[in-house]
PDB file of N, CA and C in Angstrom:
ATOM      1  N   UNK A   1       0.861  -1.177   0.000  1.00  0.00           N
ATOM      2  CA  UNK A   1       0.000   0.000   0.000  1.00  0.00           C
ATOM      3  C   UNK A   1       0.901   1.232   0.000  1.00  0.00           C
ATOM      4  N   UNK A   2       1.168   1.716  -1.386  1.00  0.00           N
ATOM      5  CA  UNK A   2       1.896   3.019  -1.360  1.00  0.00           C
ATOM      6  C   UNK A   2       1.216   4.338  -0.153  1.00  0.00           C
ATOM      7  N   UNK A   3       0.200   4.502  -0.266  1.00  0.00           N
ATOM      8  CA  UNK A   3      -0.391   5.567  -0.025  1.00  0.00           C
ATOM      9  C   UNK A   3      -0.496   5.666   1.918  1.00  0.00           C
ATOM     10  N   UNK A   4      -0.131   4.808   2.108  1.00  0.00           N
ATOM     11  CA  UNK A   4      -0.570   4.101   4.117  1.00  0.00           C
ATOM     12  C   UNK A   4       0.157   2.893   4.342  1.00  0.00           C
ATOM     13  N   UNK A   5       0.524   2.928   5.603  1.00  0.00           N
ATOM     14  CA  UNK A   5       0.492   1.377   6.023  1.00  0.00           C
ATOM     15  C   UNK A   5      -0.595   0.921   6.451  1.00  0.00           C
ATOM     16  N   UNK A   6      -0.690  -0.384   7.421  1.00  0.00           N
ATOM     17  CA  UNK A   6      -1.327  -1.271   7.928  1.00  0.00           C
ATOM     18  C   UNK A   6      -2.252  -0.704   9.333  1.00  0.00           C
ATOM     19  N   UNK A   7      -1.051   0.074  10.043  1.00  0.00           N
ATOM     20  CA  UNK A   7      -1.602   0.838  11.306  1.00  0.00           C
ATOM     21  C   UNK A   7      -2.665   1.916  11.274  1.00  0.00           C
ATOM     22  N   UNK A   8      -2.090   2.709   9.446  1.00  0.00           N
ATOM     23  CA  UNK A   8      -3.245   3.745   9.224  1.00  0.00           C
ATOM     24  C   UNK A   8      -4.409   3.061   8.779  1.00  0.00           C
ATOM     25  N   UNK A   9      -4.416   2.244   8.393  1.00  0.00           N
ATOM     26  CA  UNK A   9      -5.526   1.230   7.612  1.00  0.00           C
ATOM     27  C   UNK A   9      -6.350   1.270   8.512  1.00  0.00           C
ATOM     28  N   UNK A  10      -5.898   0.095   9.562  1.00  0.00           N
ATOM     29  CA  UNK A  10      -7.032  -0.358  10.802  1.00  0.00           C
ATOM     30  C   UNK A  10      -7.452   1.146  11.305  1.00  0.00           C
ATOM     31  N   UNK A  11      -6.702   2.411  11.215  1.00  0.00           N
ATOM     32  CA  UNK A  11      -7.362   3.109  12.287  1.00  0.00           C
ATOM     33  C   UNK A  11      -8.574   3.851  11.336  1.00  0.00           C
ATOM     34  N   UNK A  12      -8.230   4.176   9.778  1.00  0.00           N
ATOM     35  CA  UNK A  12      -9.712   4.489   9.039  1.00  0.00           C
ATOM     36  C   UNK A  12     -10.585   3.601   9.106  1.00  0.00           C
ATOM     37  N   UNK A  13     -10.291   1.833   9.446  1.00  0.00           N
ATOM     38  CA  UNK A  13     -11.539   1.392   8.986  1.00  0.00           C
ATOM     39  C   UNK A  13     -12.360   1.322  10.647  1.00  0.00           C
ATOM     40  N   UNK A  14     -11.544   1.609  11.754  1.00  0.00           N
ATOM     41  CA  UNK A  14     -12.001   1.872  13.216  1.00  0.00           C
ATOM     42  C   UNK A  14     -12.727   3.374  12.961  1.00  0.00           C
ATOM     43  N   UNK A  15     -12.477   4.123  12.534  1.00  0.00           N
ATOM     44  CA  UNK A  15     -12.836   5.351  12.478  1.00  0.00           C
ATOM     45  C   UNK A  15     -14.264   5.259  11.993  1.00  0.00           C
ATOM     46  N   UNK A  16     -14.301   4.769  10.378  1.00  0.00           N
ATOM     47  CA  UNK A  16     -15.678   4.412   9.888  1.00  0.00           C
ATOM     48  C   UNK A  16     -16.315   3.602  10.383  1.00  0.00           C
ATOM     49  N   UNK A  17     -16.086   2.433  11.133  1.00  0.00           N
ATOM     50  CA  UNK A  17     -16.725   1.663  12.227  1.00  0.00           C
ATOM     51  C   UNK A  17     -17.757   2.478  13.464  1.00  0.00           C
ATOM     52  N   UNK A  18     -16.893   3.906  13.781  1.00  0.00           N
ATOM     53  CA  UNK A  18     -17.668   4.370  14.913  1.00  0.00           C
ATOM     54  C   UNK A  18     -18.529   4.963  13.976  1.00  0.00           C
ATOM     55  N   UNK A  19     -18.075   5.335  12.547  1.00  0.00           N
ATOM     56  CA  UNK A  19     -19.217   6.783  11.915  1.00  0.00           C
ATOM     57  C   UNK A  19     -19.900   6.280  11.917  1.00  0.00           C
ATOM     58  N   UNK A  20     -19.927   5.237  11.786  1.00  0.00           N
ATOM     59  CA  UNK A  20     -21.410   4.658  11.046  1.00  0.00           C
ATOM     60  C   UNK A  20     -22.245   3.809  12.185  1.00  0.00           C
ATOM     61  N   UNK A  21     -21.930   3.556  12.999  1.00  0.00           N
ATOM     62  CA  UNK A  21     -22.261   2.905  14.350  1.00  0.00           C
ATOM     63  C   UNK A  21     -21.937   1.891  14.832  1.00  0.00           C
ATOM     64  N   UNK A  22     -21.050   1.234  14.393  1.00  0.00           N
ATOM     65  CA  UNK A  22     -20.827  -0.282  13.935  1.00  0.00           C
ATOM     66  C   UNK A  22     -21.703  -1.022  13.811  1.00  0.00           C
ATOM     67  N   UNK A  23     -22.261  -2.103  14.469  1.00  0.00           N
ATOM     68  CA  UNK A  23     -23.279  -2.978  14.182  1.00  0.00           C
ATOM     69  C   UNK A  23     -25.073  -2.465  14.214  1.00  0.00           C
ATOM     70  N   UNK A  24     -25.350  -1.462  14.323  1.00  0.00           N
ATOM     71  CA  UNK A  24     -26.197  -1.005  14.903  1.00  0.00           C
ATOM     72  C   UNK A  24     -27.096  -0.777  13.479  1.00  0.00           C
ATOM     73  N   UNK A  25     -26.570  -0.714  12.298  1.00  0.00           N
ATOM     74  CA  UNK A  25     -27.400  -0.964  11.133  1.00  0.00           C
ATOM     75  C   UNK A  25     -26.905  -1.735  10.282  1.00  0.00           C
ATOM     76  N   UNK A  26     -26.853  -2.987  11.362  1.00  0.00           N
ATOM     77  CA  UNK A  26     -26.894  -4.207  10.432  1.00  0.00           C
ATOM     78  C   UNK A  26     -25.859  -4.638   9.214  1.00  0.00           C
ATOM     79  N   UNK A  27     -24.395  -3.616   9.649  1.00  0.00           N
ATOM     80  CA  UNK A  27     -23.185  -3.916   9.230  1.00  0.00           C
ATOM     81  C   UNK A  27     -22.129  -4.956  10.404  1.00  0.00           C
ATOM     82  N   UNK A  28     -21.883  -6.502   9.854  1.00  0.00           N
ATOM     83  CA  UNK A  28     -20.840  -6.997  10.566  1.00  0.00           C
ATOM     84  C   UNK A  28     -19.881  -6.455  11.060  1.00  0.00           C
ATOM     85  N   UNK A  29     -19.095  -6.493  12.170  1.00  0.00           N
ATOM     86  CA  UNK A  29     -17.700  -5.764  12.607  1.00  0.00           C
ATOM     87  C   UNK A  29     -16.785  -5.983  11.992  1.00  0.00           C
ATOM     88  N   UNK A  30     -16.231  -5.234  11.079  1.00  0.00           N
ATOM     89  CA  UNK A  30     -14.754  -5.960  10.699  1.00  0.00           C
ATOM     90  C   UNK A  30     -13.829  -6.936  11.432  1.00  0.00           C
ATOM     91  N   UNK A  31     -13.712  -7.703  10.314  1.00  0.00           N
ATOM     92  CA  UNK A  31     -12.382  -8.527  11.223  1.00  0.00           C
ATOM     93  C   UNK A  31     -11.104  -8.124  10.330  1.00  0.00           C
ATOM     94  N   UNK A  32      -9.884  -8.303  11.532  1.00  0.00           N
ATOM     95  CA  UNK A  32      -8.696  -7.744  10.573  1.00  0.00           C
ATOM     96  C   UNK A  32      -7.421  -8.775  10.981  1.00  0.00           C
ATOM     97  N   UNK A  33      -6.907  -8.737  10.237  1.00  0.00           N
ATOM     98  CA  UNK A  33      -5.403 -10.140  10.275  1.00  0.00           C
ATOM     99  C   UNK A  33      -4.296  -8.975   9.301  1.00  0.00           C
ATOM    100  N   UNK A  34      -3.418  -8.818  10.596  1.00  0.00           N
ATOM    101  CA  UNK A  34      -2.355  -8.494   9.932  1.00  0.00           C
ATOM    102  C   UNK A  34      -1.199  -9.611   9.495  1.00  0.00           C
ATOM    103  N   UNK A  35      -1.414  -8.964   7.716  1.00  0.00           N
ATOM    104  CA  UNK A  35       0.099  -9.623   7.410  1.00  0.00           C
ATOM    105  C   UNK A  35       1.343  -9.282   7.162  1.00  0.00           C
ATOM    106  N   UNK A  36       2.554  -9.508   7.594  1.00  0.00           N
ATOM    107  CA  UNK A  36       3.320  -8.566   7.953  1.00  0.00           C
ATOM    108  C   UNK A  36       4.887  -9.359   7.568  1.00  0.00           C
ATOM    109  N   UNK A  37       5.971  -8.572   7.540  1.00  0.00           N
ATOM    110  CA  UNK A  37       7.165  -9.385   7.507  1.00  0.00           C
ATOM    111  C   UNK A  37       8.332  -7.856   8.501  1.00  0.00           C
ATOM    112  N   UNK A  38       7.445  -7.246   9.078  1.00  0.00           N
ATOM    113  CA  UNK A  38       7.796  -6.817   9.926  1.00  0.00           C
ATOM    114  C   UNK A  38       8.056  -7.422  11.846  1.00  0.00           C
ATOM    115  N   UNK A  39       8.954  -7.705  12.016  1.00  0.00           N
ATOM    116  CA  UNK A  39       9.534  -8.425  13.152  1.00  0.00           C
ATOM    117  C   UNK A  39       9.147  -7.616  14.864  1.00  0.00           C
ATOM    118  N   UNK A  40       9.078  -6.686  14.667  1.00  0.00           N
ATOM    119  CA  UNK A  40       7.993  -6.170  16.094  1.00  0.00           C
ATOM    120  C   UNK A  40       6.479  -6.124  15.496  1.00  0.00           C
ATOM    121  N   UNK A  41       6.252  -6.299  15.129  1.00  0.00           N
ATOM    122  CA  UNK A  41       4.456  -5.930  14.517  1.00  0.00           C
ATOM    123  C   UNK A  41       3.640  -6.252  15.682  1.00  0.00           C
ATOM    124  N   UNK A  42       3.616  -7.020  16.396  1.00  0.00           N
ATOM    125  CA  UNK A  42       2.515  -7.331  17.522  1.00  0.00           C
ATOM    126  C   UNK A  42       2.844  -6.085  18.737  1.00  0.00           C
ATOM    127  N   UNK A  43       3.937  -5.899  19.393  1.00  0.00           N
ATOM    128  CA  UNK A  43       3.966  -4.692  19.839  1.00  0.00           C
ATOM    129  C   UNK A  43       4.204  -3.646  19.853  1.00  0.00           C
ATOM    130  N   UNK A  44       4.279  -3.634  18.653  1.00  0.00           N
ATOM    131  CA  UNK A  44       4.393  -1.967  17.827  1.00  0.00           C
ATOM    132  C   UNK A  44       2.678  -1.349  17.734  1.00  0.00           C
ATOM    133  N   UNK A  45       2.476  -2.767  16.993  1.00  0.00           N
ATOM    134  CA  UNK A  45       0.774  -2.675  16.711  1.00  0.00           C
ATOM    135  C   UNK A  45      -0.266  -2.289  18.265  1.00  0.00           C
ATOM    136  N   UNK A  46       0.422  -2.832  19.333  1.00  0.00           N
ATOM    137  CA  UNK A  46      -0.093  -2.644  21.060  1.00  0.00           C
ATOM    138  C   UNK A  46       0.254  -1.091  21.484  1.00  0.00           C
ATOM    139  N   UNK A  47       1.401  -0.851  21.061  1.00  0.00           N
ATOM    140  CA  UNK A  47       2.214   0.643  21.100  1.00  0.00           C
ATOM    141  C   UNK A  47       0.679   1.624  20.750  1.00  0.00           C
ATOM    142  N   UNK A  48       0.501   1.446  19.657  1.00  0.00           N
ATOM    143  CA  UNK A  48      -0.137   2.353  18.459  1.00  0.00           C
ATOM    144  C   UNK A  48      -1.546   2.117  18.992  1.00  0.00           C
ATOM    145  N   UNK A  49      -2.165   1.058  19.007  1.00  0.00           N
ATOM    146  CA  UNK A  49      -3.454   0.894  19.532  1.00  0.00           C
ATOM    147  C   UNK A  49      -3.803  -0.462  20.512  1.00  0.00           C
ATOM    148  N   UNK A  50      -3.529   0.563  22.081  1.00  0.00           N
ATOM    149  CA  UNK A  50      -3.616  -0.480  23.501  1.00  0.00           C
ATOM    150  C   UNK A  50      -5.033  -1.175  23.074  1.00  0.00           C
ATOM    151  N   UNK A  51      -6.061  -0.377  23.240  1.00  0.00           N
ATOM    152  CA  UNK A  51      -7.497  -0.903  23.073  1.00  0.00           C
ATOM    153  C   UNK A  51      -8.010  -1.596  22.179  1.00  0.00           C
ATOM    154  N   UNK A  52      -7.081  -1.860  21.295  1.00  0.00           N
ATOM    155  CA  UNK A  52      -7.667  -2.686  19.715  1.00  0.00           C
ATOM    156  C   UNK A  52      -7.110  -4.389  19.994  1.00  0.00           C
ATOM    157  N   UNK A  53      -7.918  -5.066  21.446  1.00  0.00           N
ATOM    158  CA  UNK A  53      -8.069  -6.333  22.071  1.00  0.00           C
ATOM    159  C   UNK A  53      -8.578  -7.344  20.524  1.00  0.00           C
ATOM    160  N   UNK A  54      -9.369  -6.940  19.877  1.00  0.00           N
ATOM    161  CA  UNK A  54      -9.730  -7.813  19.351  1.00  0.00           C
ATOM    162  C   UNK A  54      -9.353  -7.655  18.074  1.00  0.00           C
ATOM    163  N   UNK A  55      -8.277  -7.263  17.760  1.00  0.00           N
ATOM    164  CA  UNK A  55      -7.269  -7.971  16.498  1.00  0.00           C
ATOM    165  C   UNK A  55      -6.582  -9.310  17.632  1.00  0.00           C
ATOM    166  N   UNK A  56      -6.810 -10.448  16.980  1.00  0.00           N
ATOM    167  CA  UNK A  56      -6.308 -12.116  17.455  1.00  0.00           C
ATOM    168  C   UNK A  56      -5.354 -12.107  16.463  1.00  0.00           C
ATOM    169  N   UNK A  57      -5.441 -11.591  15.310  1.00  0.00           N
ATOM    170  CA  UNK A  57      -4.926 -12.580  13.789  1.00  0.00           C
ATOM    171  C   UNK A  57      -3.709 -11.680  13.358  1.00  0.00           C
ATOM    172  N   UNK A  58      -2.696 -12.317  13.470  1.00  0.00           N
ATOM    173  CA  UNK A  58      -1.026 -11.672  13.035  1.00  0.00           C
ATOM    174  C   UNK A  58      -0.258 -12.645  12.599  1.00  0.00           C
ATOM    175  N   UNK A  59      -0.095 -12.673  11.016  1.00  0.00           N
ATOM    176  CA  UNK A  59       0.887 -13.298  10.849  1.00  0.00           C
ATOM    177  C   UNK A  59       1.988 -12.726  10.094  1.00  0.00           C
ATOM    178  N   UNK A  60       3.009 -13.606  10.076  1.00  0.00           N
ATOM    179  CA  UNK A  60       4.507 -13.621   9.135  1.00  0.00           C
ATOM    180  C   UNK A  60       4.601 -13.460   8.341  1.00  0.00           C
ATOM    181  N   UNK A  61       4.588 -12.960   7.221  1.00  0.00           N
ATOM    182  CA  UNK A  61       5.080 -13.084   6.029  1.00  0.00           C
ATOM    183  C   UNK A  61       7.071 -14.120   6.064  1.00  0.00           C
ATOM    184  N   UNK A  62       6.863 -14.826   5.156  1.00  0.00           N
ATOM    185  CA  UNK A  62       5.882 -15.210   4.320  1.00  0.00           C
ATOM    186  C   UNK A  62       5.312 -16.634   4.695  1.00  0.00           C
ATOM    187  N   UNK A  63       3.975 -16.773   4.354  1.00  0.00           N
ATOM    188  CA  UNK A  63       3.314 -18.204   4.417  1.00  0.00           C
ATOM    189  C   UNK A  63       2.511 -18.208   3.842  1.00  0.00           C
ATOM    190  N   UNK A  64       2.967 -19.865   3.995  1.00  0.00           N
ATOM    191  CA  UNK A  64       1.559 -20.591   2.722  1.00  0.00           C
ATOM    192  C   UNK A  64       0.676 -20.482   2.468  1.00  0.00           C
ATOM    193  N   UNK A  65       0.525 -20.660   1.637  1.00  0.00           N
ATOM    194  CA  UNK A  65      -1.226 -20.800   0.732  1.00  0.00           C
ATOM    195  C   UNK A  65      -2.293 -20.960   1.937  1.00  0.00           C
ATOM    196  N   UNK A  66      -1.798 -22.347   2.294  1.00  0.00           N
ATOM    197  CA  UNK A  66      -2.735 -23.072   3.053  1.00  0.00           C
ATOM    198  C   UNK A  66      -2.628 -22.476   4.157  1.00  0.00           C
ATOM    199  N   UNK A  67      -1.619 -22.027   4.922  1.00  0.00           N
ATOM    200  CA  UNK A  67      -1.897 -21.475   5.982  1.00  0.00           C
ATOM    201  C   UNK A  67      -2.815 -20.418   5.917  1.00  0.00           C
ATOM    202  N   UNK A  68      -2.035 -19.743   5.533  1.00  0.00           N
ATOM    203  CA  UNK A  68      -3.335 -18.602   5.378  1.00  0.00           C
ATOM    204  C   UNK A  68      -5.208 -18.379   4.967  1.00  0.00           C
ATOM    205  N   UNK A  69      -5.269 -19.528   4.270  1.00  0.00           N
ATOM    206  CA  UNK A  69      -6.723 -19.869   3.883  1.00  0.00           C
ATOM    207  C   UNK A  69      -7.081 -19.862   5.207  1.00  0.00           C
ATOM    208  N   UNK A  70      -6.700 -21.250   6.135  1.00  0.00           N
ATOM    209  CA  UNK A  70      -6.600 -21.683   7.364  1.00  0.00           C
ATOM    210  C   UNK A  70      -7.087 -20.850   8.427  1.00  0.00           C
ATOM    211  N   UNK A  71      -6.219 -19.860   8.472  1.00  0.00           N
ATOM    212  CA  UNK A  71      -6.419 -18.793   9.610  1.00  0.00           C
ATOM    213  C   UNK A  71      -7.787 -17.707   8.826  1.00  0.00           C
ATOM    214  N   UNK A  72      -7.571 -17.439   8.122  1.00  0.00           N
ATOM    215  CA  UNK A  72      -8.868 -16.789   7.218  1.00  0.00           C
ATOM    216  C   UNK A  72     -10.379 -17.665   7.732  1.00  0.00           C
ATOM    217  N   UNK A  73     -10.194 -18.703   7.481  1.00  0.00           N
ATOM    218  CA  UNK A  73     -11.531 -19.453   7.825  1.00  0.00           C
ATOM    219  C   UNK A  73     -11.827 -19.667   9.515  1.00  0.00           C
ATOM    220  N   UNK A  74     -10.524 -19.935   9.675  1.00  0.00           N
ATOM    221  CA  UNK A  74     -11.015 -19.470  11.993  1.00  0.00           C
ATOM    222  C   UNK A  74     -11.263 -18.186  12.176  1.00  0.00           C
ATOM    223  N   UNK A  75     -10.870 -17.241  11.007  1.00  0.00           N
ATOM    224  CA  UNK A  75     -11.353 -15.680  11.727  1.00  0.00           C
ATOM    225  C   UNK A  75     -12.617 -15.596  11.359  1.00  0.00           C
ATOM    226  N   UNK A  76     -13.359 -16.228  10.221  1.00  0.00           N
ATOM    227  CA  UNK A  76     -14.388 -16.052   9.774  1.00  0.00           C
ATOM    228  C   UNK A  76     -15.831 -17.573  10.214  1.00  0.00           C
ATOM    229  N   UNK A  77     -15.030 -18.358  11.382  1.00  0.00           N
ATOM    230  CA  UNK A  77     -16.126 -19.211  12.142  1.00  0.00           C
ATOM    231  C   UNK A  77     -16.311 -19.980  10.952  1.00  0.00           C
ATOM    232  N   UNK A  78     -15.502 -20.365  10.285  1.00  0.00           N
ATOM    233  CA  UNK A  78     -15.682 -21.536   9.331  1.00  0.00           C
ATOM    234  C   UNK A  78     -14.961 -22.782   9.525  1.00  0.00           C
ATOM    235  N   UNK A  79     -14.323 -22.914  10.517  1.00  0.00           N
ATOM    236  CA  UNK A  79     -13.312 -23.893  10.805  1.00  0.00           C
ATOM    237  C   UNK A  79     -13.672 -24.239  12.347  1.00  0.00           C
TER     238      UNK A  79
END
């Protein structure tokens, strides 16, 4: 993403989450999985946003196919 990273990402799509109310008209909550090949990312990402408990999903770059389907389908209650 030329234009942002990952940290600005989550915080526009948190931002539009509150504009809009989050679930309150019948929009799901985002779910978000960072992928990363950055080596602090989990507490850099804690640094930047203490309160954002419910990002679970961080991975490594790089991985597999399958992994990643994998974790995609436990974030999304398909597994």
């Amino acid at each position: 993403m030329p234009k942002m990273n990952g940290f600005e990402l989550f915080q526009r799509i948190k931002d539009k989450e509150h504009e809009y109310g989050g679930t309150s008209i019948g929009i799901d909550k985002p779910r978000v999985c960072f992928i990363t090949a950055y080596d602090e990312y989990r507490s850099k990402f804690k640094e930047i946003f203490p309160t954002a408990e419910e990002v679970k999903c961080f991975l490594k770059k790089p991985i597999p196919m399958p992994d990643l389907l994998k974790r995609i389908k436990l974030q999304l209650g398909l597994l």
